[in-house]
C-alpha atoms as a PDB file:
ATOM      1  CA  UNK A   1       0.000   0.000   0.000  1.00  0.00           C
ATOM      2  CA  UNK A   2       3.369   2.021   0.412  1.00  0.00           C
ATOM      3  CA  UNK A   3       4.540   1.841  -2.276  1.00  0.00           C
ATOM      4  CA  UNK A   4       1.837   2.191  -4.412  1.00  0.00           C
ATOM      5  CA  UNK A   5       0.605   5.603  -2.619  1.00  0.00           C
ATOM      6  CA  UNK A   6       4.527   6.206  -3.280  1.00  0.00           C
ATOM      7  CA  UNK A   7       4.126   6.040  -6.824  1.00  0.00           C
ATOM      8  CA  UNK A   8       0.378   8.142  -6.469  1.00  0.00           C
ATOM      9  CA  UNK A   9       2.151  10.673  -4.889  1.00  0.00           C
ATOM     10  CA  UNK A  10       4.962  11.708  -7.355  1.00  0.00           C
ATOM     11  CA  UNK A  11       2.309  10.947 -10.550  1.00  0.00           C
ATOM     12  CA  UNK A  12       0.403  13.915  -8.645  1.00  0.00           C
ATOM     13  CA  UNK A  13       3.218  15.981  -7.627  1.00  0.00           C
ATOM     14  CA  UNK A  14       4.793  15.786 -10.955  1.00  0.00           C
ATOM     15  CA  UNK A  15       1.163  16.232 -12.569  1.00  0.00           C
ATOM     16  CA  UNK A  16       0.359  19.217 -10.781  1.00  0.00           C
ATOM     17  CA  UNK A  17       3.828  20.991 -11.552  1.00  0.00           C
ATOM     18  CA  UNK A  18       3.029  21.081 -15.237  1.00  0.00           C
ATOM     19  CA  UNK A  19      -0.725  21.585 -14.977  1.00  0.00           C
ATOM     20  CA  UNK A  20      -0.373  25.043 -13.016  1.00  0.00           C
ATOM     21  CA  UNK A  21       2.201  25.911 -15.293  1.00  0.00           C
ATOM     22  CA  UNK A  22      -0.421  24.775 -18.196  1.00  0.00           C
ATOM     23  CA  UNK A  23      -2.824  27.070 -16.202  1.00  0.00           C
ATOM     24  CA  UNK A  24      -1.024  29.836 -14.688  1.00  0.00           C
ATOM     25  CA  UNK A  25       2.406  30.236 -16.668  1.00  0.00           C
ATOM     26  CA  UNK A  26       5.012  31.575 -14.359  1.00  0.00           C
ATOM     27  CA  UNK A  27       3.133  32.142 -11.597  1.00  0.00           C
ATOM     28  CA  UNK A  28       1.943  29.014 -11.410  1.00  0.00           C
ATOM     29  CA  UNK A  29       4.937  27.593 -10.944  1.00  0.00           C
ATOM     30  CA  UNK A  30       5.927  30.414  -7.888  1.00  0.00           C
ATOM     31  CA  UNK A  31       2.373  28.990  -6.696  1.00  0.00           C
ATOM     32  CA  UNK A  32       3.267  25.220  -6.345  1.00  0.00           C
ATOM     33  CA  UNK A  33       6.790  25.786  -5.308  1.00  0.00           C
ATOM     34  CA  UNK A  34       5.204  27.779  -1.896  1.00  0.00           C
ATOM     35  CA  UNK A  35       2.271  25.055  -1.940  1.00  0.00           C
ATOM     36  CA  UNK A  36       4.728  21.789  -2.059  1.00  0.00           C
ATOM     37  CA  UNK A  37       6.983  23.732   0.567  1.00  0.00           C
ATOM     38  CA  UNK A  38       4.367  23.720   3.596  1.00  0.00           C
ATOM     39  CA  UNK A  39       2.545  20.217   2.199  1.00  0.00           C
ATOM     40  CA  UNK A  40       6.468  18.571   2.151  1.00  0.00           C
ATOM     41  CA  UNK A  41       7.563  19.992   6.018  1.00  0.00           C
ATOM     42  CA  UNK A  42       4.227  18.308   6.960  1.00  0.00           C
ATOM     43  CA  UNK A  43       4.717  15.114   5.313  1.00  0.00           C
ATOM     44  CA  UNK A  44       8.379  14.854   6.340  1.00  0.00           C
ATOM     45  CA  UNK A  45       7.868  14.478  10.049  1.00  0.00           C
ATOM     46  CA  UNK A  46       6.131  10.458   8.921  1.00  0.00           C
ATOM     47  CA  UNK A  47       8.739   7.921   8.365  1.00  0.00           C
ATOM     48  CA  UNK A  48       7.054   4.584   6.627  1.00  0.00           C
ATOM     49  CA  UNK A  49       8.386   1.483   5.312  1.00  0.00           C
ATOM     50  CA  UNK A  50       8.124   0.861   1.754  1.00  0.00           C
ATOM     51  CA  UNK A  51      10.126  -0.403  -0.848  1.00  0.00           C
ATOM     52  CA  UNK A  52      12.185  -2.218   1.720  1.00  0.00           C
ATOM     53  CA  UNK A  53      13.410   1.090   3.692  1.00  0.00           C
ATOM     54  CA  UNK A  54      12.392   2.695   5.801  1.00  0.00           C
ATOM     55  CA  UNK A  55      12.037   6.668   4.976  1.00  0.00           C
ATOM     56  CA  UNK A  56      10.673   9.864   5.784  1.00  0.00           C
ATOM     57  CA  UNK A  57       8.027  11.301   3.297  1.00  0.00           C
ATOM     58  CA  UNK A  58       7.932  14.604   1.239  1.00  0.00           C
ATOM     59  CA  UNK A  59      10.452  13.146  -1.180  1.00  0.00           C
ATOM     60  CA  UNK A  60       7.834  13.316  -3.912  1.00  0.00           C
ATOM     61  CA  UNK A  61       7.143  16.913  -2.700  1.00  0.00           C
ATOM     62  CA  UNK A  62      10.757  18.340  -2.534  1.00  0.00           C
ATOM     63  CA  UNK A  63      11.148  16.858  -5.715  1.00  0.00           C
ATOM     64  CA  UNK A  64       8.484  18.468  -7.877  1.00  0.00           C
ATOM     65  CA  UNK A  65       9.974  21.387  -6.512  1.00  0.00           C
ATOM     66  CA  UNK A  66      13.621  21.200  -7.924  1.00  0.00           C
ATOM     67  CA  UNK A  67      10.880  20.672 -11.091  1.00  0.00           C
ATOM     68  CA  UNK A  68       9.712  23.890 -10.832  1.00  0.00           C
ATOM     69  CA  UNK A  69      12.999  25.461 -10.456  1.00  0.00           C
ATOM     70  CA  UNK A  70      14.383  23.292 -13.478  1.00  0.00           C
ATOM     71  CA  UNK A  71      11.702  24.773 -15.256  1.00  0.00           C
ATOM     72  CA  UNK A  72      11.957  28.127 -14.256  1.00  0.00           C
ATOM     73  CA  UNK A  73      15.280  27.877 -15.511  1.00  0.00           C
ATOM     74  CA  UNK A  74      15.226  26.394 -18.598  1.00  0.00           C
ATOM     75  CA  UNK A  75      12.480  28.677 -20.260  1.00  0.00           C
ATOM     76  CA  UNK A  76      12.915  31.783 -18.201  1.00  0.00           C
ATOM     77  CA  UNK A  77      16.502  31.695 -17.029  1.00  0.00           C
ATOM     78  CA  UNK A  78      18.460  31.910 -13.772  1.00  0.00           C
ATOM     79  CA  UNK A  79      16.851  35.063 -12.267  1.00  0.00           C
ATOM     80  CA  UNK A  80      13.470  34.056 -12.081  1.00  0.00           C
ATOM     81  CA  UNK A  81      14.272  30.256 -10.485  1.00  0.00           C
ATOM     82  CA  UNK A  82      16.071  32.036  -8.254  1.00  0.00           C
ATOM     83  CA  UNK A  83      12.745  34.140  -7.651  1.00  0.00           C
ATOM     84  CA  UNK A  84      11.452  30.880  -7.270  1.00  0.00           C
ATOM     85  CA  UNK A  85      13.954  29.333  -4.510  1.00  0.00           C
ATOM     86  CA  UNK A  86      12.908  32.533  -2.538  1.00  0.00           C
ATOM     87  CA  UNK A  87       9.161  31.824  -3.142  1.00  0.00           C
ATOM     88  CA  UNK A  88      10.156  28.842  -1.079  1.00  0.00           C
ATOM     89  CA  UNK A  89      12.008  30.099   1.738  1.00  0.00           C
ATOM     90  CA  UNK A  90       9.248  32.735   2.638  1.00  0.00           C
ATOM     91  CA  UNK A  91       6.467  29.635   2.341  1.00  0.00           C
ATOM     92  CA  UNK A  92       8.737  27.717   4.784  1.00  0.00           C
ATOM     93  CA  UNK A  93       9.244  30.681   7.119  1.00  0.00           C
ATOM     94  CA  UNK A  94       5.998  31.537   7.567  1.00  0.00           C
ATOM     95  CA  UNK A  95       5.190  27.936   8.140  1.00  0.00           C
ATOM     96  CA  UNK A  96       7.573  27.452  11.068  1.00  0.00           C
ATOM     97  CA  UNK A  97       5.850  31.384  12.391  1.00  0.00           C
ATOM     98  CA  UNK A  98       2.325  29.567  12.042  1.00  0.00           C
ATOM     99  CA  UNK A  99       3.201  26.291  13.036  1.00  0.00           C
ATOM    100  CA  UNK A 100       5.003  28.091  16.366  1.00  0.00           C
ATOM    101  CA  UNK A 101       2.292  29.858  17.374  1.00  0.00           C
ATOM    102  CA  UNK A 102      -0.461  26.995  17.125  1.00  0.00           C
ATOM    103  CA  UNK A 103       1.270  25.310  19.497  1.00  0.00           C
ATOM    104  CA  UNK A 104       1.415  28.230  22.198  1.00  0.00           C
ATOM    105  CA  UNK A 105      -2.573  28.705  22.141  1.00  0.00           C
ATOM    106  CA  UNK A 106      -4.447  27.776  25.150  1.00  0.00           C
ATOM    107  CA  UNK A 107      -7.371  25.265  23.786  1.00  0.00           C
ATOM    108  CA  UNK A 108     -10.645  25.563  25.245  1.00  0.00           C
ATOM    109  CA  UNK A 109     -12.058  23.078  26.918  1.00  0.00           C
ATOM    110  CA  UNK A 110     -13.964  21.695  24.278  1.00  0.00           C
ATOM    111  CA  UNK A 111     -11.132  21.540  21.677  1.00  0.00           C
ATOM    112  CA  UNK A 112      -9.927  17.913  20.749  1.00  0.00           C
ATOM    113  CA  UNK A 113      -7.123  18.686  17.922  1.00  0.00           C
ATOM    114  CA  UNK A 114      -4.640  20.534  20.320  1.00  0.00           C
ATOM    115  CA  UNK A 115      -2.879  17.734  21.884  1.00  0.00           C
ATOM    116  CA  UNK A 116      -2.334  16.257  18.162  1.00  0.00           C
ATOM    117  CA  UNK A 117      -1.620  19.804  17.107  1.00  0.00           C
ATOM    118  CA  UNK A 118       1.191  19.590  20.138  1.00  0.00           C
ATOM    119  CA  UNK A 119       2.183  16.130  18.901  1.00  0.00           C
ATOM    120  CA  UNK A 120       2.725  16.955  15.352  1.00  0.00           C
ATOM    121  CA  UNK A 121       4.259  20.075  15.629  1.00  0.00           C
ATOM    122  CA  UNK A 122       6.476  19.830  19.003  1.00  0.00           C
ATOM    123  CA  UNK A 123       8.985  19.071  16.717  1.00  0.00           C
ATOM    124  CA  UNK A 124       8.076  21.534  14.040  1.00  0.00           C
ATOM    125  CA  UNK A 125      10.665  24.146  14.929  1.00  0.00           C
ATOM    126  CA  UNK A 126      13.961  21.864  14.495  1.00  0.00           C
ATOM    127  CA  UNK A 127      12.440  20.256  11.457  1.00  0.00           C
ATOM    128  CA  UNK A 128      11.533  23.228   9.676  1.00  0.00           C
ATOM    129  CA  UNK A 129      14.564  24.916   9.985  1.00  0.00           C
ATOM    130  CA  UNK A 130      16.763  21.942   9.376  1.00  0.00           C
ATOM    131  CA  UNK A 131      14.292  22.011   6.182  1.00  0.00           C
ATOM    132  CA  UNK A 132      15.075  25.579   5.635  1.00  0.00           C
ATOM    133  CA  UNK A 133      18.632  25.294   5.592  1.00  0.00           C
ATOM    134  CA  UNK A 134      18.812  22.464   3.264  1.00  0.00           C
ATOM    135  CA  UNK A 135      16.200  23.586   0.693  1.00  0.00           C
ATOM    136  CA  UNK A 136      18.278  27.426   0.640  1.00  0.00           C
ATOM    137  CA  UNK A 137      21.255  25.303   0.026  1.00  0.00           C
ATOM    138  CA  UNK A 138      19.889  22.791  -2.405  1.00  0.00           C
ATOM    139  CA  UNK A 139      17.775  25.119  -4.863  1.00  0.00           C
ATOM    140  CA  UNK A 140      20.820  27.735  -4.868  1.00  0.00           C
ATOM    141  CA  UNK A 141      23.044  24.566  -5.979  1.00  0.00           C
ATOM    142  CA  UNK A 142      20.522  23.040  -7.981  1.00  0.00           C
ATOM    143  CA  UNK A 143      19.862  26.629  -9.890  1.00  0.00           C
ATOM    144  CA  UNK A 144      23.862  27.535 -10.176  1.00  0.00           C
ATOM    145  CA  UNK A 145      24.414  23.554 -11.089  1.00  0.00           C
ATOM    146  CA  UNK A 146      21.691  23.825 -14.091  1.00  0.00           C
ATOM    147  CA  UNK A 147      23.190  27.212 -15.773  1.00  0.00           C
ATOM    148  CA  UNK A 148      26.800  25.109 -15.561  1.00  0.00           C
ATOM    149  CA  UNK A 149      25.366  21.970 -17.292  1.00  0.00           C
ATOM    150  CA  UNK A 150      23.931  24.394 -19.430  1.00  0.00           C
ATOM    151  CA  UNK A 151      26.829  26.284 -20.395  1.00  0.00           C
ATOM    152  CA  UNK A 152      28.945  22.806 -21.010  1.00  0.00           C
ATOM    153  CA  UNK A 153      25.781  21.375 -22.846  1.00  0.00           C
ATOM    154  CA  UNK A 154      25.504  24.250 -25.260  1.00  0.00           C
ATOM    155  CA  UNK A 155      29.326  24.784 -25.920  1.00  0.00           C
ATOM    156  CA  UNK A 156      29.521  20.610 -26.699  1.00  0.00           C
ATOM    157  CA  UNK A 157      26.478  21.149 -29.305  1.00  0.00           C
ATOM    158  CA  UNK A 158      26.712  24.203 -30.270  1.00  0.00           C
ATOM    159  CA  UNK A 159      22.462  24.353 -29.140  1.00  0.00           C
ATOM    160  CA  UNK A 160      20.569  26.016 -26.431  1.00  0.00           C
ATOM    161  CA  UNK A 161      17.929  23.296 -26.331  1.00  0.00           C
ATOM    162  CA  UNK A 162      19.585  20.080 -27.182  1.00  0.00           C
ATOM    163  CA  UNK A 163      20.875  17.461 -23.887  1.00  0.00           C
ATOM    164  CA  UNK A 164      18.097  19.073 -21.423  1.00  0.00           C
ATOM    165  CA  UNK A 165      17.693  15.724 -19.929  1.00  0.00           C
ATOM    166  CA  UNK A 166      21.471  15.747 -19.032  1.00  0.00           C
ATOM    167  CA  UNK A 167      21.004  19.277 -17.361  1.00  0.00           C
ATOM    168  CA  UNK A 168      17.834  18.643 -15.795  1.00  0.00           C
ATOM    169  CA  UNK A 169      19.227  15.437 -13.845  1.00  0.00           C
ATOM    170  CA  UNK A 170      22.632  15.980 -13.364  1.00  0.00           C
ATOM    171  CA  UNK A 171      22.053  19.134 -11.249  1.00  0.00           C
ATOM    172  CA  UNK A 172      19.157  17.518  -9.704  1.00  0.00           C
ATOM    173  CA  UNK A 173      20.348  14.339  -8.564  1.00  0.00           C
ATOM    174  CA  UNK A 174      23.551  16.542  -6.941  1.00  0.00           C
ATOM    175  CA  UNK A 175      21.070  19.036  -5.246  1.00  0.00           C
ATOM    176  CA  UNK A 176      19.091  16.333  -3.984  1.00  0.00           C
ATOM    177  CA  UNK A 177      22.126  14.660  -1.930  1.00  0.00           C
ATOM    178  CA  UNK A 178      22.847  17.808  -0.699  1.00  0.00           C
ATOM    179  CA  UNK A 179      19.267  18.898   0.837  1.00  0.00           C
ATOM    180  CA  UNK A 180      18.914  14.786   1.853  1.00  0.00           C
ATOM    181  CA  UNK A 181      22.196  14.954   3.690  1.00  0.00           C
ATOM    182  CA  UNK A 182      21.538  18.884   5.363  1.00  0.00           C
ATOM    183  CA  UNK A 183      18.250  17.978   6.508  1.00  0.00           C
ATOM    184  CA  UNK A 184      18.582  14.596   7.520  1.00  0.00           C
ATOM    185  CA  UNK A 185      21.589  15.154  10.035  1.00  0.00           C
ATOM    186  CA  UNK A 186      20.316  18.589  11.501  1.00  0.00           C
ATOM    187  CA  UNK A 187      16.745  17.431  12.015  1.00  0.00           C
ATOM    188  CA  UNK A 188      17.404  13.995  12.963  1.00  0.00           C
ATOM    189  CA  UNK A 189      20.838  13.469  14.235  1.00  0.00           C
ATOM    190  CA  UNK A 190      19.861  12.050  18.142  1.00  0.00           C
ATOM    191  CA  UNK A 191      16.499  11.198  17.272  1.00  0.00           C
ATOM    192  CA  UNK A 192      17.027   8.226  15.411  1.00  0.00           C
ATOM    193  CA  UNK A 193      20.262   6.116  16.181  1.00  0.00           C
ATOM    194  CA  UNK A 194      23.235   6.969  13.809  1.00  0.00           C
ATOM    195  CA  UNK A 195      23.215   3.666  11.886  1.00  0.00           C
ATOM    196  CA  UNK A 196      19.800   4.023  11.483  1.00  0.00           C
ATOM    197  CA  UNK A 197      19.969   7.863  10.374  1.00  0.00           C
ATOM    198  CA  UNK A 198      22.449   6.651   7.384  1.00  0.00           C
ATOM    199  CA  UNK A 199      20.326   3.810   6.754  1.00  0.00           C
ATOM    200  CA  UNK A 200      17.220   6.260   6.161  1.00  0.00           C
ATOM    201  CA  UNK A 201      19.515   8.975   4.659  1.00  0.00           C
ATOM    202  CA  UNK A 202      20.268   6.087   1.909  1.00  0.00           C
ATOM    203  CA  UNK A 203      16.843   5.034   1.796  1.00  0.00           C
ATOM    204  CA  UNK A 204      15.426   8.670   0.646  1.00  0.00           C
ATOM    205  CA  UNK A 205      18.222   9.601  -1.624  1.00  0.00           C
ATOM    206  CA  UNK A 206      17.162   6.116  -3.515  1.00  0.00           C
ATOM    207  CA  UNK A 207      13.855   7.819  -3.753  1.00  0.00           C
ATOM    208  CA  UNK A 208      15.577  10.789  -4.675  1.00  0.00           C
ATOM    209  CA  UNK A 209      17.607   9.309  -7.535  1.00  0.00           C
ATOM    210  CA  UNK A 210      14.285   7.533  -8.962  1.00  0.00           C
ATOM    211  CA  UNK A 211      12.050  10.653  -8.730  1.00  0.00           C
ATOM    212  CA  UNK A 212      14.504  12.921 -10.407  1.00  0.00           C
ATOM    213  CA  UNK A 213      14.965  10.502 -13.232  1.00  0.00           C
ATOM    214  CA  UNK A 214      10.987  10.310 -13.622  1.00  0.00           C
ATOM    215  CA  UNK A 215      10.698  14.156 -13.794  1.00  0.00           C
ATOM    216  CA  UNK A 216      11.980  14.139 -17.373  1.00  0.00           C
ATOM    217  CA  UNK A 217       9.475  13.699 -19.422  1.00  0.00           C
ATOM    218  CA  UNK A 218       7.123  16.391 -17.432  1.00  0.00           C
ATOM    219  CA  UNK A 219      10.389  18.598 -18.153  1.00  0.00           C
ATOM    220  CA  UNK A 220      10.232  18.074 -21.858  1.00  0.00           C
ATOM    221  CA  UNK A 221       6.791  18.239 -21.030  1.00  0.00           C
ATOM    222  CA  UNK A 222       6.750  21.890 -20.045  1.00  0.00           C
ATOM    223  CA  UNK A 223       8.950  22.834 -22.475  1.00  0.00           C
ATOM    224  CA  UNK A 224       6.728  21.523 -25.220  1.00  0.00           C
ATOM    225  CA  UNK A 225       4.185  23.615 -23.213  1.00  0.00           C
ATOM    226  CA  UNK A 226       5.753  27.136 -23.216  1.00  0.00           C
ATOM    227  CA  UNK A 227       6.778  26.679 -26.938  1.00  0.00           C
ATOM    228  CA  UNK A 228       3.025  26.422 -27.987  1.00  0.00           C
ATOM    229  CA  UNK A 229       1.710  29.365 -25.499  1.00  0.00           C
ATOM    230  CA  UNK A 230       3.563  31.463 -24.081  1.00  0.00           C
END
């Protein structure tokens, strides 16, 4: 069941990347990249077992965000994915404000969702900003990373278009070890027993390395998009 709400997950996530961009251009892109930011920081505080690891979740999430970017780039250029990376940081910010000050309400007597408010979010803080730190890191990599591949791409075939698959993943799959690794060991490290941190840390960067391989066609995708309408 996993596995197969797994797969659900980064069909939607992927989906829904090039279907605001179908609907909204630009902006719809900015859009998902703040939506995907609070839905993955939520997400990433349930580990499951599936696909014989166990692993936090969000990876679908975080990863149809380093879409958007890679989009953002490739038709619009460095500035606005940039734009978008900060789109991101200001959804996560205000998420950790939020999430802080939910917890710090006194419930009435009648309320029933505070202690699981206090449960799921007791942790927010550390997570969040252990999220924060790796997603600034990541996207700025991931964007800088892209424009490189780019350069080399288009100076090896002498086109601005051609070997998008090669820039698309190779800057993603780096990025991706980089945020997995940051936000893994700050918002774990003494929760979960070292051994066991690598062997999750392993775990989602498998995820990683499949989900960024998978975004390609919904690349070309949007691509194919922004040729025909915008």
């Amino acid at each position: 069941m996993n596995e197969l709400l797994l797969i659900i997950s980064l069909i939607i996530s992927f989906g829904a990347v090039v279907l605001f961009f179908h609907i909204f251009g630009k902006s719809g892109l900015y859009a998902w990249i703040g939506i995907s930011a609070v839905f993955a920081n939520i997400e990433v505080t349930i580990l499951v077992h599936a696909f014989g690891m166990d692993q936090t979740l969000g990876n679908t999430l975080f990863a149809s965000s380093f879409l958007a970017t890679d989009i953002l780039s490739e038709i619009y250029g460095k500035k606005e994915a940039d734009k978008g990376v900060l789109v991101g940081i200001i959804s996560t910010g205000f998420f950790i404000l939020f999430s802080l000050m939910w917890t710090h309400y006194i419930p009435a007597l009648e309320d029933w969702a505070m202690p699981s408010i206090k449960a799921l979010f007791s942790n927010t803080p550390r997570i969040l900003c252990a999220s924060l730190i790796g997603y600034v890191v990541s996207e700025k990599f991931d964007v800088w990373l892209y424009h490189k591949w780019w350069d080399l791409t288009t100076k090896k075939t002498g086109s601005q278009t051609k070997m998008l698959w090669f820039r698309n993943n190779f800057s993603t799959l780096l990025s991706q070890l980089v945020n997995i690794v940051i936000f893994n060991f700050i918002a774990f490290l003494g929760i979960y027993e070292f051994k066991e941190l690598m062997g999750i840390t392993m775990a989602c960067y498998v995820i990683y390395v499949a989900t960024s391989l998978l975004d390609t066609p919904f690349m070309y995708l949007a691509r194919k998009i922004s040729k025909g309408g915008e």
